[in-house]
PDB file of N, CA and C in Angstrom:
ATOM      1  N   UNK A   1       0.835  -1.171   0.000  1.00  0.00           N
ATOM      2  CA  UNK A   1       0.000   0.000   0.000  1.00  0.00           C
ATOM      3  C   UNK A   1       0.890   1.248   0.000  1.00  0.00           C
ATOM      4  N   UNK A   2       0.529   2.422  -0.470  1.00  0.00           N
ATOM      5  CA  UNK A   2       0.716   3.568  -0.477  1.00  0.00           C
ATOM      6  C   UNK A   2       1.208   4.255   0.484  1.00  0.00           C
ATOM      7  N   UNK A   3       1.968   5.037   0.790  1.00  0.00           N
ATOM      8  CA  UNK A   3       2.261   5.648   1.917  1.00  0.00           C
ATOM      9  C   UNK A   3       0.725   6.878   2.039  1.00  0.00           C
ATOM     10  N   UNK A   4       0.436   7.461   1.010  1.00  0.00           N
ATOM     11  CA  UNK A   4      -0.757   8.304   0.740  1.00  0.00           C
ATOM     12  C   UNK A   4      -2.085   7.541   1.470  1.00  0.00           C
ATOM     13  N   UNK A   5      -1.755   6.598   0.811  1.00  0.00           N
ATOM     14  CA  UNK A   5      -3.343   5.300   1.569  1.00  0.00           C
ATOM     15  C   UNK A   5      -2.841   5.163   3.000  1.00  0.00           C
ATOM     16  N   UNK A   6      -2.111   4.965   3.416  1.00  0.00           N
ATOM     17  CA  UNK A   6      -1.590   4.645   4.755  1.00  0.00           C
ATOM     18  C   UNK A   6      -2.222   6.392   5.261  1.00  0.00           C
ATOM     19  N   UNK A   7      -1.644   7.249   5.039  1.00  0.00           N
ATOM     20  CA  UNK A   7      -2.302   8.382   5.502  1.00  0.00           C
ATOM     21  C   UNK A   7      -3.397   9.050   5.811  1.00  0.00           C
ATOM     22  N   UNK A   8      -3.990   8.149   4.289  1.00  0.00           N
ATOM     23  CA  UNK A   8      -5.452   8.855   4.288  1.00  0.00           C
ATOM     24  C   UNK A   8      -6.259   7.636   5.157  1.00  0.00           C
ATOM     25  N   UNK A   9      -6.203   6.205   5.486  1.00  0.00           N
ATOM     26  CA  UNK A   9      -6.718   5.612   6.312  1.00  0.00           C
ATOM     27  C   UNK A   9      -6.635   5.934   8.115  1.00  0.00           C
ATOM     28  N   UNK A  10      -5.432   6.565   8.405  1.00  0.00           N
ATOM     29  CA  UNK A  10      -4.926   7.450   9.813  1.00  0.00           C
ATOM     30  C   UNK A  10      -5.975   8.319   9.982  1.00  0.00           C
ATOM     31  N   UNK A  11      -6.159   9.392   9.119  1.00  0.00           N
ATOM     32  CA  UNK A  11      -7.477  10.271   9.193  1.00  0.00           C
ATOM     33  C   UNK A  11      -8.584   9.806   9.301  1.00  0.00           C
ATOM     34  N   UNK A  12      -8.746   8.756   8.152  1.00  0.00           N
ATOM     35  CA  UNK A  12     -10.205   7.898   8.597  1.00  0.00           C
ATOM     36  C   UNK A  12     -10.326   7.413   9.615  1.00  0.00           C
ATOM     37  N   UNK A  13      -9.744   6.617  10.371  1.00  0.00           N
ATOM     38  CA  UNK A  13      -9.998   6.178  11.413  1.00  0.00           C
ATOM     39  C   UNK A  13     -10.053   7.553  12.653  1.00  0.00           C
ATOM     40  N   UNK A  14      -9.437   8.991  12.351  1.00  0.00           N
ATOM     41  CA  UNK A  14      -9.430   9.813  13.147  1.00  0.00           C
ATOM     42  C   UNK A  14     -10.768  10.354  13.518  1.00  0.00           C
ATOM     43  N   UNK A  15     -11.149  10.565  12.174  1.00  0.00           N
ATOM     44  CA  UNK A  15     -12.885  11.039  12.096  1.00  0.00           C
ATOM     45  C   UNK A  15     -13.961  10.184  12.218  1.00  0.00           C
ATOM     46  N   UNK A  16     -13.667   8.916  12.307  1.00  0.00           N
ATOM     47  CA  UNK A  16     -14.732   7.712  12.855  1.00  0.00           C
ATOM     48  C   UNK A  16     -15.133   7.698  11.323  1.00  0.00           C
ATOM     49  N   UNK A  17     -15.450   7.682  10.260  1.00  0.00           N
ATOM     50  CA  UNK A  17     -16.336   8.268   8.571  1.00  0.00           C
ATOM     51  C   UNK A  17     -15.007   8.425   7.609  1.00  0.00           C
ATOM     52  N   UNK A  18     -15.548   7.750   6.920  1.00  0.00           N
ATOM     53  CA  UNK A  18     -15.174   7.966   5.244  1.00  0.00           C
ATOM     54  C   UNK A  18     -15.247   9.050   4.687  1.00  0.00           C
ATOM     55  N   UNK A  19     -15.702  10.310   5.291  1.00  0.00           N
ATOM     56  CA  UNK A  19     -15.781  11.911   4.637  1.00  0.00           C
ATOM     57  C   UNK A  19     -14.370  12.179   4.649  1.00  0.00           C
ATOM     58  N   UNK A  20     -13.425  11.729   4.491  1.00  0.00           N
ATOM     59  CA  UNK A  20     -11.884  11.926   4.402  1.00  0.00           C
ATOM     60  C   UNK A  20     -11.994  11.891   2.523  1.00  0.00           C
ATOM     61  N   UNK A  21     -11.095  13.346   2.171  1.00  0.00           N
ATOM     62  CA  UNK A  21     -10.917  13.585   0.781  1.00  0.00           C
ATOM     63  C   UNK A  21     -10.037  13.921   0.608  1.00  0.00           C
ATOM     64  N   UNK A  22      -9.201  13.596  -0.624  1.00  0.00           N
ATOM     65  CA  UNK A  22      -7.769  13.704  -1.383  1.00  0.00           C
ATOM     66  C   UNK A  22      -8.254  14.438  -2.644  1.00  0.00           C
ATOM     67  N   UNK A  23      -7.806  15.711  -2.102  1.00  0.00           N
ATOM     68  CA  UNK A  23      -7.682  16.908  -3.216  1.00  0.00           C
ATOM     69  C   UNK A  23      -9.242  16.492  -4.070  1.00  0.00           C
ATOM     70  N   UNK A  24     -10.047  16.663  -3.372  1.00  0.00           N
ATOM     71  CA  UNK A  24     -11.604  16.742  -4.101  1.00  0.00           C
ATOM     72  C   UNK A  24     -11.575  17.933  -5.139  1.00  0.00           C
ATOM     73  N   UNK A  25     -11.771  17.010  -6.472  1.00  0.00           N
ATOM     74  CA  UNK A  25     -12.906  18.145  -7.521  1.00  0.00           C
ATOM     75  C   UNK A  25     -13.974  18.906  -7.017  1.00  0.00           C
ATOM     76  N   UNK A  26     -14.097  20.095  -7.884  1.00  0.00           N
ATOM     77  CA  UNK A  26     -15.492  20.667  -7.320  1.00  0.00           C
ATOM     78  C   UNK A  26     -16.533  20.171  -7.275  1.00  0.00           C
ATOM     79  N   UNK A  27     -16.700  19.298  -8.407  1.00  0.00           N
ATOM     80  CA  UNK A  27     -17.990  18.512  -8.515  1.00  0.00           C
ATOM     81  C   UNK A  27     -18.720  17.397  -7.373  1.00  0.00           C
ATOM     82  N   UNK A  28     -17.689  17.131  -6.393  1.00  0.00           N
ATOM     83  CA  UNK A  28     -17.652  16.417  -5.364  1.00  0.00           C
ATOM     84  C   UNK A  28     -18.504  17.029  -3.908  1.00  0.00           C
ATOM     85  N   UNK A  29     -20.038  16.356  -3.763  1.00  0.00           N
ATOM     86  CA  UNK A  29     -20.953  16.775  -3.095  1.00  0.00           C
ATOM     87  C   UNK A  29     -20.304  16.002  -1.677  1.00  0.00           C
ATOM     88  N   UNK A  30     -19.422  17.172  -0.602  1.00  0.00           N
ATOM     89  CA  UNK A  30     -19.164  16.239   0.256  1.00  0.00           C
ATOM     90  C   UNK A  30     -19.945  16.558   1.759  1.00  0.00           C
ATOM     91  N   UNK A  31     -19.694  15.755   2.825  1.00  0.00           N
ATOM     92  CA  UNK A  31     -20.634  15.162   3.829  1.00  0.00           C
ATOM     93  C   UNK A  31     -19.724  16.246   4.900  1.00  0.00           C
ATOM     94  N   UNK A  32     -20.299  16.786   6.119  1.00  0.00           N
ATOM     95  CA  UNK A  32     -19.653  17.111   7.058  1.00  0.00           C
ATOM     96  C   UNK A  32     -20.097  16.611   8.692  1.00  0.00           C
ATOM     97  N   UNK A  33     -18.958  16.355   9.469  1.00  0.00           N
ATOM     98  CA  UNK A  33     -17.809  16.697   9.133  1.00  0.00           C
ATOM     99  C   UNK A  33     -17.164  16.376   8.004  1.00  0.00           C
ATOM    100  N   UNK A  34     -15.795  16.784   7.443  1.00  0.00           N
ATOM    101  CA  UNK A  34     -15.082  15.739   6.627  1.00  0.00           C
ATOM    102  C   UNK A  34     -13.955  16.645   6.898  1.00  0.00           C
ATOM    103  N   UNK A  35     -12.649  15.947   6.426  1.00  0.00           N
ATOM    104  CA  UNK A  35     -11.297  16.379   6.381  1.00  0.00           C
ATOM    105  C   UNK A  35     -10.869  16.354   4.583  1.00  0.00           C
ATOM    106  N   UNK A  36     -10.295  17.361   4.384  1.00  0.00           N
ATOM    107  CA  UNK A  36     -10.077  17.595   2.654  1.00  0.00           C
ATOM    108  C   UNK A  36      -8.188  17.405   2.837  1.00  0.00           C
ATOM    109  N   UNK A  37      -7.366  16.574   2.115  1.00  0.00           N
ATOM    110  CA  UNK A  37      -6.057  17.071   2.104  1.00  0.00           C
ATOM    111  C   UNK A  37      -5.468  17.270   0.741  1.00  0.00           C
ATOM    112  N   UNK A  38      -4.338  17.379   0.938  1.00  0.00           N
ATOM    113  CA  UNK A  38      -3.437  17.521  -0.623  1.00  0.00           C
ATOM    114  C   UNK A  38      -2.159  17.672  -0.286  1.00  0.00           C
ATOM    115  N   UNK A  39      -1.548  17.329  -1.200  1.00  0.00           N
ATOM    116  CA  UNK A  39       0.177  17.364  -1.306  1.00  0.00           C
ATOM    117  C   UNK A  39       0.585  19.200  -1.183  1.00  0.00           C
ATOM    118  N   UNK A  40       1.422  19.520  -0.532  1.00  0.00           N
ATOM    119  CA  UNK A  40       1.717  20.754  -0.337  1.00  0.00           C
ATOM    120  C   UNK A  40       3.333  20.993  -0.390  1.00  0.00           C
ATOM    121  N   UNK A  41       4.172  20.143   0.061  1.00  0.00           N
ATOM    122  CA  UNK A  41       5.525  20.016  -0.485  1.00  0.00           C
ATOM    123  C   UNK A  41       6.111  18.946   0.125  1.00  0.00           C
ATOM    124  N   UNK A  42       7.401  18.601   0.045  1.00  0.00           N
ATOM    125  CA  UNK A  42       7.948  18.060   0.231  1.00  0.00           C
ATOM    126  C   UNK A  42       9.554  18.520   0.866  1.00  0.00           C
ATOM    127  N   UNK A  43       9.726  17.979   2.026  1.00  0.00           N
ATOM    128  CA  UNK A  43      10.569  18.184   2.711  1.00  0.00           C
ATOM    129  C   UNK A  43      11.666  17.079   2.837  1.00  0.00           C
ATOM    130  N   UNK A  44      13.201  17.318   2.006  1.00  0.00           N
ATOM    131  CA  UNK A  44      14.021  16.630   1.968  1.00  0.00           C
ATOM    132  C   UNK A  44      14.834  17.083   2.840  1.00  0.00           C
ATOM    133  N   UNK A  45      15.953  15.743   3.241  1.00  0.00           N
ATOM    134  CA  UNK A  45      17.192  15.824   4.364  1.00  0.00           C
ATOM    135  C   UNK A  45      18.601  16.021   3.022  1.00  0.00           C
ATOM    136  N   UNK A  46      19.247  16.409   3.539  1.00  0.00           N
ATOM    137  CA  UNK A  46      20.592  16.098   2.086  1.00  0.00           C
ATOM    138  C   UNK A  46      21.482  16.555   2.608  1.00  0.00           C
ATOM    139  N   UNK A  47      22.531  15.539   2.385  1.00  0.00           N
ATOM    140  CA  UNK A  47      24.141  15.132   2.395  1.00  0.00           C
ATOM    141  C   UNK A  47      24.951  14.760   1.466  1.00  0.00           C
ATOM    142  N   UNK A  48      25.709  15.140   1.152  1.00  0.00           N
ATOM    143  CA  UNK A  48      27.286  15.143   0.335  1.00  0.00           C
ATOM    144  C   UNK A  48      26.224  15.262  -1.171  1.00  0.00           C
ATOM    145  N   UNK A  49      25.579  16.817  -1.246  1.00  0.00           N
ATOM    146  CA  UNK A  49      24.387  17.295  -1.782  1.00  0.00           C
ATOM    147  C   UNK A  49      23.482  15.856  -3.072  1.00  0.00           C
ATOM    148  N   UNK A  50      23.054  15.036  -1.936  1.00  0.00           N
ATOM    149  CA  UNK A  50      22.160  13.829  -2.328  1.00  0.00           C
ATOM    150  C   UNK A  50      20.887  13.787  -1.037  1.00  0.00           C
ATOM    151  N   UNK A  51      19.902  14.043  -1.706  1.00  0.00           N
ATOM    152  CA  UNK A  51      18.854  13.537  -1.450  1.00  0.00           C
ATOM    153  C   UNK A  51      18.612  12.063  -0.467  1.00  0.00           C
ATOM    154  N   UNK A  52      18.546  12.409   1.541  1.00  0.00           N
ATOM    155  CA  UNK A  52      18.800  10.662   1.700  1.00  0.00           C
ATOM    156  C   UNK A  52      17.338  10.713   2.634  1.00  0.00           C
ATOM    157  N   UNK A  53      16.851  11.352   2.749  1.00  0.00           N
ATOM    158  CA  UNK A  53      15.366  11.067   2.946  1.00  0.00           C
ATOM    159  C   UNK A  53      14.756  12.097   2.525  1.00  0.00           C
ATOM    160  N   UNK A  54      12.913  11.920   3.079  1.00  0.00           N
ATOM    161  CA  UNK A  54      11.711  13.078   2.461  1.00  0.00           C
ATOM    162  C   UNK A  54      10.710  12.507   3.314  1.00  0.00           C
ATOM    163  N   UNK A  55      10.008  13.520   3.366  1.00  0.00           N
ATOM    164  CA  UNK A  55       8.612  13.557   3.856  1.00  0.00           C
ATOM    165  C   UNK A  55       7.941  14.308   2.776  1.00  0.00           C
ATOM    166  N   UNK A  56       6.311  14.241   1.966  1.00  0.00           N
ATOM    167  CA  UNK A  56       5.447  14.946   2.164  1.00  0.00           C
ATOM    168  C   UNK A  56       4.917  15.645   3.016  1.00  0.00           C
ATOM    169  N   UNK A  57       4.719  16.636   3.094  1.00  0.00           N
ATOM    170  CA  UNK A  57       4.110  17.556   3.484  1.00  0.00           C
ATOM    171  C   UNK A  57       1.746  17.911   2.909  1.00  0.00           C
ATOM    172  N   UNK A  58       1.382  17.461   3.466  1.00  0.00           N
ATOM    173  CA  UNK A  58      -0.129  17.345   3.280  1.00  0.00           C
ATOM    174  C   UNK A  58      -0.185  18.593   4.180  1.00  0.00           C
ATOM    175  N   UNK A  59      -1.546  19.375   3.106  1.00  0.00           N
ATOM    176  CA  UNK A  59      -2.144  20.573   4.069  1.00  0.00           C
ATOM    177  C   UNK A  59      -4.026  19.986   4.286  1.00  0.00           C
ATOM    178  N   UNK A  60      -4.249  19.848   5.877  1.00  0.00           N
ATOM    179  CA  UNK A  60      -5.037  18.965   5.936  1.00  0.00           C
ATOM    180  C   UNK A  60      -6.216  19.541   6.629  1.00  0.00           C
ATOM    181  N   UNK A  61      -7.460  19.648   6.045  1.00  0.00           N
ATOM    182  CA  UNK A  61      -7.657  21.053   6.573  1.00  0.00           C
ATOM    183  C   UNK A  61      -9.515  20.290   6.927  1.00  0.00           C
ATOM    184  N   UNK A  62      -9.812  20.126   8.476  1.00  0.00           N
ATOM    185  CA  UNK A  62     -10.878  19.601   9.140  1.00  0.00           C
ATOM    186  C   UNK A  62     -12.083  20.642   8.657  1.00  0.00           C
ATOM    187  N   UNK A  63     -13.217  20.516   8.193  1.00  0.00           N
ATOM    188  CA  UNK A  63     -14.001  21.430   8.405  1.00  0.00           C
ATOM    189  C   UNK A  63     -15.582  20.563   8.558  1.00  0.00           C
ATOM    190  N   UNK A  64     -16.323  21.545   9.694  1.00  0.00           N
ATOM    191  CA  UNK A  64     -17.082  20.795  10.629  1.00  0.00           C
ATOM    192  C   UNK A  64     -18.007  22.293  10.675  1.00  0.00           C
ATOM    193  N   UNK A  65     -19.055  22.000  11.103  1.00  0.00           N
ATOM    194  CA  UNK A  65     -20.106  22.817  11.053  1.00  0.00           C
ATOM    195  C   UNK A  65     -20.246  23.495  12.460  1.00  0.00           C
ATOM    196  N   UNK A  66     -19.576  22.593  13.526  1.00  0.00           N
ATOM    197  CA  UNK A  66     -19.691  22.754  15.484  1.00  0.00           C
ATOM    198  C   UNK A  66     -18.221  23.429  14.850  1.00  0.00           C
ATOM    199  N   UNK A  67     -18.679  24.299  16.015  1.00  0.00           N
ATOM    200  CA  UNK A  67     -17.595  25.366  16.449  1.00  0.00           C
ATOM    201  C   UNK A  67     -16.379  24.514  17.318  1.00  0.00           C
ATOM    202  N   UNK A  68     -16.925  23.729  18.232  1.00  0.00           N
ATOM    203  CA  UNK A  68     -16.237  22.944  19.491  1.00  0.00           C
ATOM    204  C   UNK A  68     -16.188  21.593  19.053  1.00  0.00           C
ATOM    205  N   UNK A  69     -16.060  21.525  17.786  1.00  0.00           N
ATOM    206  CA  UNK A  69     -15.459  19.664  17.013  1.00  0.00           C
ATOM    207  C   UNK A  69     -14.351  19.387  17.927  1.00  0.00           C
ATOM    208  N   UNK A  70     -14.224  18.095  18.302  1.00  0.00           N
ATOM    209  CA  UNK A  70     -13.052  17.756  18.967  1.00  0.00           C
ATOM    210  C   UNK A  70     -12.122  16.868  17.837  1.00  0.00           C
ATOM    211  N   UNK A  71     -12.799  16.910  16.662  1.00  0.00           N
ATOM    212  CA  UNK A  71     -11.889  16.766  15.653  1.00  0.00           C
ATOM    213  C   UNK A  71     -10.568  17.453  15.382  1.00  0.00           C
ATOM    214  N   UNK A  72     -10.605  18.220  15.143  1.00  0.00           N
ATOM    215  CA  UNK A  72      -9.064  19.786  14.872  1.00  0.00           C
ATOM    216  C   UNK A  72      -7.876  19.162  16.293  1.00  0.00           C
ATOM    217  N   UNK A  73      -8.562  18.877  17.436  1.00  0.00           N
ATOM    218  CA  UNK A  73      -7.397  18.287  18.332  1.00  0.00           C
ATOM    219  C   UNK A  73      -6.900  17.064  18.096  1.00  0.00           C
ATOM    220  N   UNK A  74      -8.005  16.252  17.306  1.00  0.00           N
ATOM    221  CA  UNK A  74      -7.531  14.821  16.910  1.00  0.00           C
ATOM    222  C   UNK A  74      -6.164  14.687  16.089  1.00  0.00           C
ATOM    223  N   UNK A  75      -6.534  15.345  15.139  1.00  0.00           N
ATOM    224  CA  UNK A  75      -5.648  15.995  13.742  1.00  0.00           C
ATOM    225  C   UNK A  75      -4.319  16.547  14.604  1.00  0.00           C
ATOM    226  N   UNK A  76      -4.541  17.538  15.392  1.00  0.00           N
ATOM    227  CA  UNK A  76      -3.388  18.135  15.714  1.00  0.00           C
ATOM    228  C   UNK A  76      -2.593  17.380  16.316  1.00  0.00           C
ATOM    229  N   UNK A  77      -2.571  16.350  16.927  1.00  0.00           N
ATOM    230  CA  UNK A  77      -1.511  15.651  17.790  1.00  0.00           C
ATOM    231  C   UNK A  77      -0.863  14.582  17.363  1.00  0.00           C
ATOM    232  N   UNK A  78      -1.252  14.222  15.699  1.00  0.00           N
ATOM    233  CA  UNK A  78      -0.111  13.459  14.988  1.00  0.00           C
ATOM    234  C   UNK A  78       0.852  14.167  14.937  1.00  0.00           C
ATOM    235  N   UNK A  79       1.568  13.009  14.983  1.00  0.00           N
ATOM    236  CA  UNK A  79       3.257  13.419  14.773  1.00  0.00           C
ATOM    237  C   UNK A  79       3.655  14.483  13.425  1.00  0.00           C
ATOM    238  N   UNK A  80       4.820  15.056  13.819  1.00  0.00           N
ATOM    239  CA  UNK A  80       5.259  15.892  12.570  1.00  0.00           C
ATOM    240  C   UNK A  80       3.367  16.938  11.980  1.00  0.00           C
ATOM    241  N   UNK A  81       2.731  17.340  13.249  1.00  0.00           N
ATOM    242  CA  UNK A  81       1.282  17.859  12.129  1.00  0.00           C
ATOM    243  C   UNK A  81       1.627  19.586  12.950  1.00  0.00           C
ATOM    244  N   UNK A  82       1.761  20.351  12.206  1.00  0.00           N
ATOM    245  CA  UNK A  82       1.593  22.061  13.009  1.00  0.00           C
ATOM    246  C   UNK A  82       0.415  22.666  12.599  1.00  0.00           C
ATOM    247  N   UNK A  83      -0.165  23.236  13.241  1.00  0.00           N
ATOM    248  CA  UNK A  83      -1.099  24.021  13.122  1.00  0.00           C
ATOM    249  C   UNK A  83      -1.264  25.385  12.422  1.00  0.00           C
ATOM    250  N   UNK A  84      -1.819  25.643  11.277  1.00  0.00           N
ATOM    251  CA  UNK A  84      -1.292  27.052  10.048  1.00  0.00           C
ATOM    252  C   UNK A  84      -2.059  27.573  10.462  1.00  0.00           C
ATOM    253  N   UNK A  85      -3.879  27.596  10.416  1.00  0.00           N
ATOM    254  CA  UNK A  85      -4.430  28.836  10.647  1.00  0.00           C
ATOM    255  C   UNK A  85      -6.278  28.167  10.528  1.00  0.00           C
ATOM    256  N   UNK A  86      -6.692  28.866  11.011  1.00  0.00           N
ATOM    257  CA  UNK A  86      -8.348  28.761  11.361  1.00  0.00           C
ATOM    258  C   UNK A  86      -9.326  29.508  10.406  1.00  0.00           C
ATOM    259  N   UNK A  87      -9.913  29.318  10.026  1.00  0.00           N
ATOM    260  CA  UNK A  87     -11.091  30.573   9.216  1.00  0.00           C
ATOM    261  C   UNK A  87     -12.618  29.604   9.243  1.00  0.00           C
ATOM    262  N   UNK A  88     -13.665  30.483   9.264  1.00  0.00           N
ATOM    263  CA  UNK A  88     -15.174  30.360   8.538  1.00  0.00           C
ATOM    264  C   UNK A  88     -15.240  30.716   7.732  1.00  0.00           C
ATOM    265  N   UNK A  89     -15.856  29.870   6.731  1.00  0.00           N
ATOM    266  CA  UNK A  89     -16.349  30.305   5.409  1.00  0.00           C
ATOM    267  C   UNK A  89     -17.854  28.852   5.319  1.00  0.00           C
ATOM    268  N   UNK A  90     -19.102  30.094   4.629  1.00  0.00           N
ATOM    269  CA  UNK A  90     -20.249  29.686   4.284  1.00  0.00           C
ATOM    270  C   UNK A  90     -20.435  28.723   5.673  1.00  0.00           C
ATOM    271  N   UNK A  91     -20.412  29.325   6.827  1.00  0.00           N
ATOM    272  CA  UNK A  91     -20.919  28.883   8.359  1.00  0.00           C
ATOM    273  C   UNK A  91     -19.988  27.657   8.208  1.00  0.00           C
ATOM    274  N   UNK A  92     -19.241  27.142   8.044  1.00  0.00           N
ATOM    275  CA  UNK A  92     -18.304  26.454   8.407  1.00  0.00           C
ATOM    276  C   UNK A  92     -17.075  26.618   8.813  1.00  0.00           C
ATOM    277  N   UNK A  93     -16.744  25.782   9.961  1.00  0.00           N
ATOM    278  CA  UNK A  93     -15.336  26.149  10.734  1.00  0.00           C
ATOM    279  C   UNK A  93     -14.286  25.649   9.854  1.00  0.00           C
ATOM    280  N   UNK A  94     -13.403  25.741   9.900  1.00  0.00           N
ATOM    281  CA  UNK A  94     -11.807  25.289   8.867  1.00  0.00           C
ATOM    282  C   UNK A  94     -10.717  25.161   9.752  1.00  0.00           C
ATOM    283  N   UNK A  95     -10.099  24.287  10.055  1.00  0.00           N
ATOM    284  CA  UNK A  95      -9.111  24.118  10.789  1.00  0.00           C
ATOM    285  C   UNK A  95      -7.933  23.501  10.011  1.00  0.00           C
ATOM    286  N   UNK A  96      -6.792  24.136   9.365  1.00  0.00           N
ATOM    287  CA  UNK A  96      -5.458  23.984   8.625  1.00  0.00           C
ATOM    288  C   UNK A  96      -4.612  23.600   8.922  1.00  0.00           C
ATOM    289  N   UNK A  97      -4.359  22.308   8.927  1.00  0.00           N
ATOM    290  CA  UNK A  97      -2.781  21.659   9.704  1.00  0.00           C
ATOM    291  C   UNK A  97      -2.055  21.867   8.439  1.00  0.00           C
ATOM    292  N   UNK A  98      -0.441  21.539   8.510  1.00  0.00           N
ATOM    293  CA  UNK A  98       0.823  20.832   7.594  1.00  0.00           C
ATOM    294  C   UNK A  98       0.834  19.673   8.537  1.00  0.00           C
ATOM    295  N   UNK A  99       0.894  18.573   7.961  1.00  0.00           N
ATOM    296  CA  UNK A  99       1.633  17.145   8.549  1.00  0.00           C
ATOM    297  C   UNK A  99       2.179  16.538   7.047  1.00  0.00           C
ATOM    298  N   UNK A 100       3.724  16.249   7.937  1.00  0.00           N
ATOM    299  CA  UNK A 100       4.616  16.315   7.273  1.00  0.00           C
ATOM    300  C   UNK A 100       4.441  14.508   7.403  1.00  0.00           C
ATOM    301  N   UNK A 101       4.229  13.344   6.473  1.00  0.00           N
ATOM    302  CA  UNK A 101       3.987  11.663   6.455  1.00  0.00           C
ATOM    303  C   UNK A 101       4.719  10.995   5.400  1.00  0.00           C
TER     304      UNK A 101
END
């Protein structure tokens, strides 16, 4: 399996639901809660200038209709995950991690 599938099953099981999405089209009528992610960069180590490890970097962003989701803390306490920034949009909360997997 995927390191991506390995990731995106971590979230699923975070949110209890299958509303977990990888870089959704617009056309995609989705359920809330749900968690939306995507590739955002990639973070390499390098020595004797060679490439000897990496992480992706996913921007993973919870959005939930409750103000007080105890989702956004779920998310936040994986390893390598920081917290970017919060917003509402169309009465929904947004909560923006980087986790670096």
């Amino acid at each position: 399996m995927s390191k991506r599938i390995d990731f995106h099953n971590i979230l699923s099981n975070l949110l209890g639901t299958q509303n977990v999405y990888f870089q959704p089209p617009s056309t995609v009528k989705m359920q809330y809660p749900c968690i939306v992610y995507g590739r955002n960069t990639v973070l390499a180590q390098h020595a004797d200038d060679l490439a000897y490890s990496s992480r992706t970097c996913y921007m993973v962003t919870v959005i939930d209709p409750n103000p007080d989701s105890v989702i956004p803390s779920k998310v936040g306490i994986l390893p390598f995950c920081k917290f970017n920034r919060h917003y509402t949009a169309d009465n929904l909360n947004h909560d923006v991690y980087n986790v670096y997997y």
